[in-house]
C-alpha atoms as a PDB file:
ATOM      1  CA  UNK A   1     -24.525 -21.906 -17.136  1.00  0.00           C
ATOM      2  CA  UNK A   2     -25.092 -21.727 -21.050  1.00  0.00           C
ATOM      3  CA  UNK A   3     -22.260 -23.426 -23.249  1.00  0.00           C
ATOM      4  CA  UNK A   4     -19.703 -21.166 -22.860  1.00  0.00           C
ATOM      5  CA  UNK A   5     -15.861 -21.597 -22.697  1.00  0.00           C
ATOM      6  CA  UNK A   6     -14.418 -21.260 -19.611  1.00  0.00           C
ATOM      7  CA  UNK A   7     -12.154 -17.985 -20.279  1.00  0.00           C
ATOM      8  CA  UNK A   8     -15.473 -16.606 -21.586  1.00  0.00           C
ATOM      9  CA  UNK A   9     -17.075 -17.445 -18.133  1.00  0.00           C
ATOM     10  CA  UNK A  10     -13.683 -15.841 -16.150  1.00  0.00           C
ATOM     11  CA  UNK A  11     -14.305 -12.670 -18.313  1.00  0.00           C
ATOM     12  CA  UNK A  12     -17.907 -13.093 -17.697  1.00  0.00           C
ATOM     13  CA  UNK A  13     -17.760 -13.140 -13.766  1.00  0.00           C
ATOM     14  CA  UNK A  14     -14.957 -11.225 -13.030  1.00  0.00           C
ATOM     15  CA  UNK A  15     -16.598  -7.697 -14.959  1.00  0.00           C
ATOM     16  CA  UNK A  16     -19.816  -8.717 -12.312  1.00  0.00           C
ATOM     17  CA  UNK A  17     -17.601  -8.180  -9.277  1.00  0.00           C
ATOM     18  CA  UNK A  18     -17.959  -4.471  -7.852  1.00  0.00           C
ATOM     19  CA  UNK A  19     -14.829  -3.371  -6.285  1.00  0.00           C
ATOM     20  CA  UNK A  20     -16.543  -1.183  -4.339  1.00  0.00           C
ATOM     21  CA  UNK A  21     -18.653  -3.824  -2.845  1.00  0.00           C
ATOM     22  CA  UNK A  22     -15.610  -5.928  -1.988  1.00  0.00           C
ATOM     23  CA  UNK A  23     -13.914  -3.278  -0.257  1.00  0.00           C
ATOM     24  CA  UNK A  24     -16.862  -2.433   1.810  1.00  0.00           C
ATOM     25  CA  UNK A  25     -17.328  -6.068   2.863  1.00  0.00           C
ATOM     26  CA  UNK A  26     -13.221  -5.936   3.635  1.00  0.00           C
ATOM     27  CA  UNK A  27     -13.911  -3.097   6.238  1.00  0.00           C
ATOM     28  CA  UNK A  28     -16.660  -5.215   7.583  1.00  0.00           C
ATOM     29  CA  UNK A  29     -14.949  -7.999   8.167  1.00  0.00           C
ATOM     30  CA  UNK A  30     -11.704  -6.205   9.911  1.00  0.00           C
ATOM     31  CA  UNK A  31     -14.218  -3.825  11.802  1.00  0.00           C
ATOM     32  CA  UNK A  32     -16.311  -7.050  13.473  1.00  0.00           C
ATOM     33  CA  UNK A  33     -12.700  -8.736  14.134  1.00  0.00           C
ATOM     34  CA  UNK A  34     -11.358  -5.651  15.815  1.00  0.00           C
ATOM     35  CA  UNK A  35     -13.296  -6.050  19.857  1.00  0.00           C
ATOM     36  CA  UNK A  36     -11.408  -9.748  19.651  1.00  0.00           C
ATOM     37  CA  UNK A  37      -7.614  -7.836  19.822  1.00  0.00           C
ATOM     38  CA  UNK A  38      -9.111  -4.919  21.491  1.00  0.00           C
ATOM     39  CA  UNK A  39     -11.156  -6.172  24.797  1.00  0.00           C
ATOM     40  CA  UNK A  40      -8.794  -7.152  27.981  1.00  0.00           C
ATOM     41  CA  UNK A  41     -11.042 -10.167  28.822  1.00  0.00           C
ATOM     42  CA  UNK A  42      -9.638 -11.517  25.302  1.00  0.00           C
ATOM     43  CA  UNK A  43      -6.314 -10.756  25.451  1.00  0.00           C
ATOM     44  CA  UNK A  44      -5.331 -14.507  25.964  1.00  0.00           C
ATOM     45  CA  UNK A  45      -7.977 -15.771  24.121  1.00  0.00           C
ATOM     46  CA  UNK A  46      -6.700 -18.049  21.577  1.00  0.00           C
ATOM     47  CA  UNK A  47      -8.947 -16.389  18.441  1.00  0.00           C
ATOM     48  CA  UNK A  48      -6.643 -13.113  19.140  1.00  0.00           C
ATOM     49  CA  UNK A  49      -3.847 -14.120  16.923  1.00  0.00           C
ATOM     50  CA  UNK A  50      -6.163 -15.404  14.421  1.00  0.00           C
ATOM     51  CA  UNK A  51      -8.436 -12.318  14.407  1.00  0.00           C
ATOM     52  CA  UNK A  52      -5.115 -10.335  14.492  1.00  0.00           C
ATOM     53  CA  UNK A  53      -3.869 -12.619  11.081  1.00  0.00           C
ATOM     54  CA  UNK A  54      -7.115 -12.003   9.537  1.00  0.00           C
ATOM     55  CA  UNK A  55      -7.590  -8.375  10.016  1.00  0.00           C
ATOM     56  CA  UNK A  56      -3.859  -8.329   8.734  1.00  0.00           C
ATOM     57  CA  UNK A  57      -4.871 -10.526   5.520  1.00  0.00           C
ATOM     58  CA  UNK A  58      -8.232  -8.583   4.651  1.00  0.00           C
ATOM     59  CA  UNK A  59      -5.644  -4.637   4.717  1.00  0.00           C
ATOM     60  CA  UNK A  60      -3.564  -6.674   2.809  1.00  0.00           C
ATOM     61  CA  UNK A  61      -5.993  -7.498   0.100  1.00  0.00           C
ATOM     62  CA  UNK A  62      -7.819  -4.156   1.011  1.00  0.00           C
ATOM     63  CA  UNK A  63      -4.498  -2.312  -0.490  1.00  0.00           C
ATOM     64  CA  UNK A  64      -4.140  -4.461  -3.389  1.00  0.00           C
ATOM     65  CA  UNK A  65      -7.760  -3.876  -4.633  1.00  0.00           C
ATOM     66  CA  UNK A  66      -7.663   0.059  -3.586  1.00  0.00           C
ATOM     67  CA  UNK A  67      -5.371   0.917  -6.867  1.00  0.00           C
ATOM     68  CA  UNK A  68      -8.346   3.063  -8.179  1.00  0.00           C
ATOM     69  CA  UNK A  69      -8.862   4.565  -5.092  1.00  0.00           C
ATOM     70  CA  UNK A  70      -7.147   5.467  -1.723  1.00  0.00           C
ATOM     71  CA  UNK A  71      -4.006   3.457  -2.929  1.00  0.00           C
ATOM     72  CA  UNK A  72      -4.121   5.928  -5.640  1.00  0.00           C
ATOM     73  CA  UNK A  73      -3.984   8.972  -3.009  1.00  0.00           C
ATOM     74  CA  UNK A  74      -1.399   7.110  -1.162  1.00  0.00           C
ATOM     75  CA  UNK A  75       1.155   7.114  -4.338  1.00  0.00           C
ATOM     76  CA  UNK A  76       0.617   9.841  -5.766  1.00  0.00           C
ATOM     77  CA  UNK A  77       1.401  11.765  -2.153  1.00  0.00           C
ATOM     78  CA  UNK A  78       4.583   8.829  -1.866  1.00  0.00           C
ATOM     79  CA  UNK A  79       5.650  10.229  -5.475  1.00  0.00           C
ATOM     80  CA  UNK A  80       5.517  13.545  -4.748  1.00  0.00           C
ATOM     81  CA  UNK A  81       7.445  13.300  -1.404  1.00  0.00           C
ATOM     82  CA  UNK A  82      10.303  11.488  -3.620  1.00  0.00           C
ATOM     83  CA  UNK A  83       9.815  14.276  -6.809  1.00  0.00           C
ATOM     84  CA  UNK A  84      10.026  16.814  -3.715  1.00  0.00           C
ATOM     85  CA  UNK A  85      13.146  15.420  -2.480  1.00  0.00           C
ATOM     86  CA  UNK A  86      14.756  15.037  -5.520  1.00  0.00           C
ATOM     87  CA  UNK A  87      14.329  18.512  -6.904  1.00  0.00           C
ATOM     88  CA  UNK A  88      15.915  19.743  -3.781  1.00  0.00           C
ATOM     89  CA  UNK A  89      18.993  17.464  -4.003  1.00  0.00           C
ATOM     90  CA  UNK A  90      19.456  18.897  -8.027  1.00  0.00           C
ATOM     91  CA  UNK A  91      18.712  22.409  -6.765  1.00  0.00           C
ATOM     92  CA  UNK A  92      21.746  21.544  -4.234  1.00  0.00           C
ATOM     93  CA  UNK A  93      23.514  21.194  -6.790  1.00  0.00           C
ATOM     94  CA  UNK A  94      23.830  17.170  -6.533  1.00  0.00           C
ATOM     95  CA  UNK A  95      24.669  15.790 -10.202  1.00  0.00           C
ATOM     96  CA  UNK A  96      21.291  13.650 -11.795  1.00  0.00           C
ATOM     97  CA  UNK A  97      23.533  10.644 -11.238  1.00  0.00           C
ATOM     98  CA  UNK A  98      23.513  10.121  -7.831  1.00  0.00           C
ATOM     99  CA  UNK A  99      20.161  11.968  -7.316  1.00  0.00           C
ATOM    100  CA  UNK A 100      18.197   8.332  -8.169  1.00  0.00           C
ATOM    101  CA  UNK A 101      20.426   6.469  -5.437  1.00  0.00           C
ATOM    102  CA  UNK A 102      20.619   9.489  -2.480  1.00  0.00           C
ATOM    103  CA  UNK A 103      16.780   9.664  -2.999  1.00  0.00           C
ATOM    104  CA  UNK A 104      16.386   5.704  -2.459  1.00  0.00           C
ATOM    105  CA  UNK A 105      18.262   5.756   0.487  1.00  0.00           C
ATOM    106  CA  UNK A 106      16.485   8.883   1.902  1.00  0.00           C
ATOM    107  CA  UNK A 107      13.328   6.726   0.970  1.00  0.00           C
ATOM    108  CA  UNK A 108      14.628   3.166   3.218  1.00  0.00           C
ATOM    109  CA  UNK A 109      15.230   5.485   5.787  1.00  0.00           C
ATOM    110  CA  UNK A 110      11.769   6.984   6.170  1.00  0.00           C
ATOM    111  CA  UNK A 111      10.550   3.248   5.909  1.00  0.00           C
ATOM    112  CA  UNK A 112      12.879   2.105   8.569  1.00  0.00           C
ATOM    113  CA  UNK A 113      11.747   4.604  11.083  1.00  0.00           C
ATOM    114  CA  UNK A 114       9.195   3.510  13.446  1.00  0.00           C
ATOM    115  CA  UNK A 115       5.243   3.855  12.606  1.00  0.00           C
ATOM    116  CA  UNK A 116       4.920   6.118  14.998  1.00  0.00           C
ATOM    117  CA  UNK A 117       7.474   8.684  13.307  1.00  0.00           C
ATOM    118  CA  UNK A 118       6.819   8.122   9.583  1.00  0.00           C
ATOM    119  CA  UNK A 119       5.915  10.797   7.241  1.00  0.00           C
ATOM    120  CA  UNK A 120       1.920  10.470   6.929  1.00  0.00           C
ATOM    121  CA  UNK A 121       2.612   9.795   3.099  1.00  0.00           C
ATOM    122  CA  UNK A 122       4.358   6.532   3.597  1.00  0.00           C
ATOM    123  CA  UNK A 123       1.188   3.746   3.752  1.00  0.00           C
ATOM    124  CA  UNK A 124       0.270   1.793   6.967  1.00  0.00           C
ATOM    125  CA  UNK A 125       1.080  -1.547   5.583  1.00  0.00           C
ATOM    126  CA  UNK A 126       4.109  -0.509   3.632  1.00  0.00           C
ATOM    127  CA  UNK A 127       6.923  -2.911   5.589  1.00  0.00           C
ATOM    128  CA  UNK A 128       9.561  -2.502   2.880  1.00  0.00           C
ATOM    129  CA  UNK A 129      10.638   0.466   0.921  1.00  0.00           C
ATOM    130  CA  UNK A 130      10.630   0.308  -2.425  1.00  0.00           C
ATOM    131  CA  UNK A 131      13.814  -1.211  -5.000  1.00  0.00           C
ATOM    132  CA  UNK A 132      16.149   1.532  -6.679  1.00  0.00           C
ATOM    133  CA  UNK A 133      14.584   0.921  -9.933  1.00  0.00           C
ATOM    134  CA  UNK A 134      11.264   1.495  -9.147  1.00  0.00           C
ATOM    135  CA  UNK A 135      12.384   5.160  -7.423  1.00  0.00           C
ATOM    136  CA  UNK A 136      14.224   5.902 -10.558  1.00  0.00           C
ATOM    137  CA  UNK A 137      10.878   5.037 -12.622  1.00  0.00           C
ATOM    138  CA  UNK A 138       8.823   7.453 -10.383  1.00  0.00           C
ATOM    139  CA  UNK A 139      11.467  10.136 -11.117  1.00  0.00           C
ATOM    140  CA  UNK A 140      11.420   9.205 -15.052  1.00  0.00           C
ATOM    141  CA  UNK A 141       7.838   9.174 -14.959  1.00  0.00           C
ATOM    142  CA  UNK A 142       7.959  12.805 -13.530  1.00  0.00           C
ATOM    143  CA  UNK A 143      10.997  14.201 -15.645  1.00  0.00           C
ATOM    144  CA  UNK A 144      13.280  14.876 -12.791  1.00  0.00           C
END
């Protein structure tokens, strides 16, 4: 390492990392973990609940470093289910001011529901919906 400054160095390391490359290695991982929470033989096998934490982890992490790609898909088809909704409730004739709140609690209770029932544009690994404020900045953000 030449005499460089550590932030220098940060910058320097973190523009060599290809997201793409992480991701990939991600789905790796999870896919090799995957026979240990699958096969009957290992069903009591005590690396089940640590493969089943570590697939957990790596979607986790997965999610946070899709922004520029699937996660992108994912809101933009979660934004336009909530625009959808709330153009409805105004063409009801429901006044602007309650359309932020009606359209957060239409969104908890899509969360709520179980995984099996959810709207396909809610994300696997979303657990909680989202807060009031943040609906009311998707709606801002697409002039409803």
């Amino acid at each position: 390492m030449p005499d460089w400054s550590w932030e220098f160095y940060c910058e320097y390391v973190e523009r060599q990392v290809n997201e793409d490359d992480r991701i990939d290695a991600l789905d790796l991982y999870a896919i090799h973990l995957e026979p240990i929470t699958i096969l009957p033989a290992l069903r009591r096998d005590e690396l089940r609940p640590l493969a089943l934490s570590a697939i957990r982890e790596a979607t986790r992490r997965k999610a946070g470093i899709l922004s520029g790609k699937d996660r992108a898909d994912e809101v933009s088809e979660r934004d336009a289910a909530l625009v959808e909704k709330a153009r409805a409730l105004k063409l009801e004739g429901m006044s602007r001011r309650y359309v932020t709140t009606e359209v957060h609690r239409w969104f908890i209770q899509q969360v709520a529901k179980a995984r099996g029932q959810r709207p396909k544009w809610i994300a696997l690994e979303t657990d909680n919906a989202l807060s009031r404020k943040r609906v009311e900045a998707i709606l801002k953000q697409h002039k409803v």
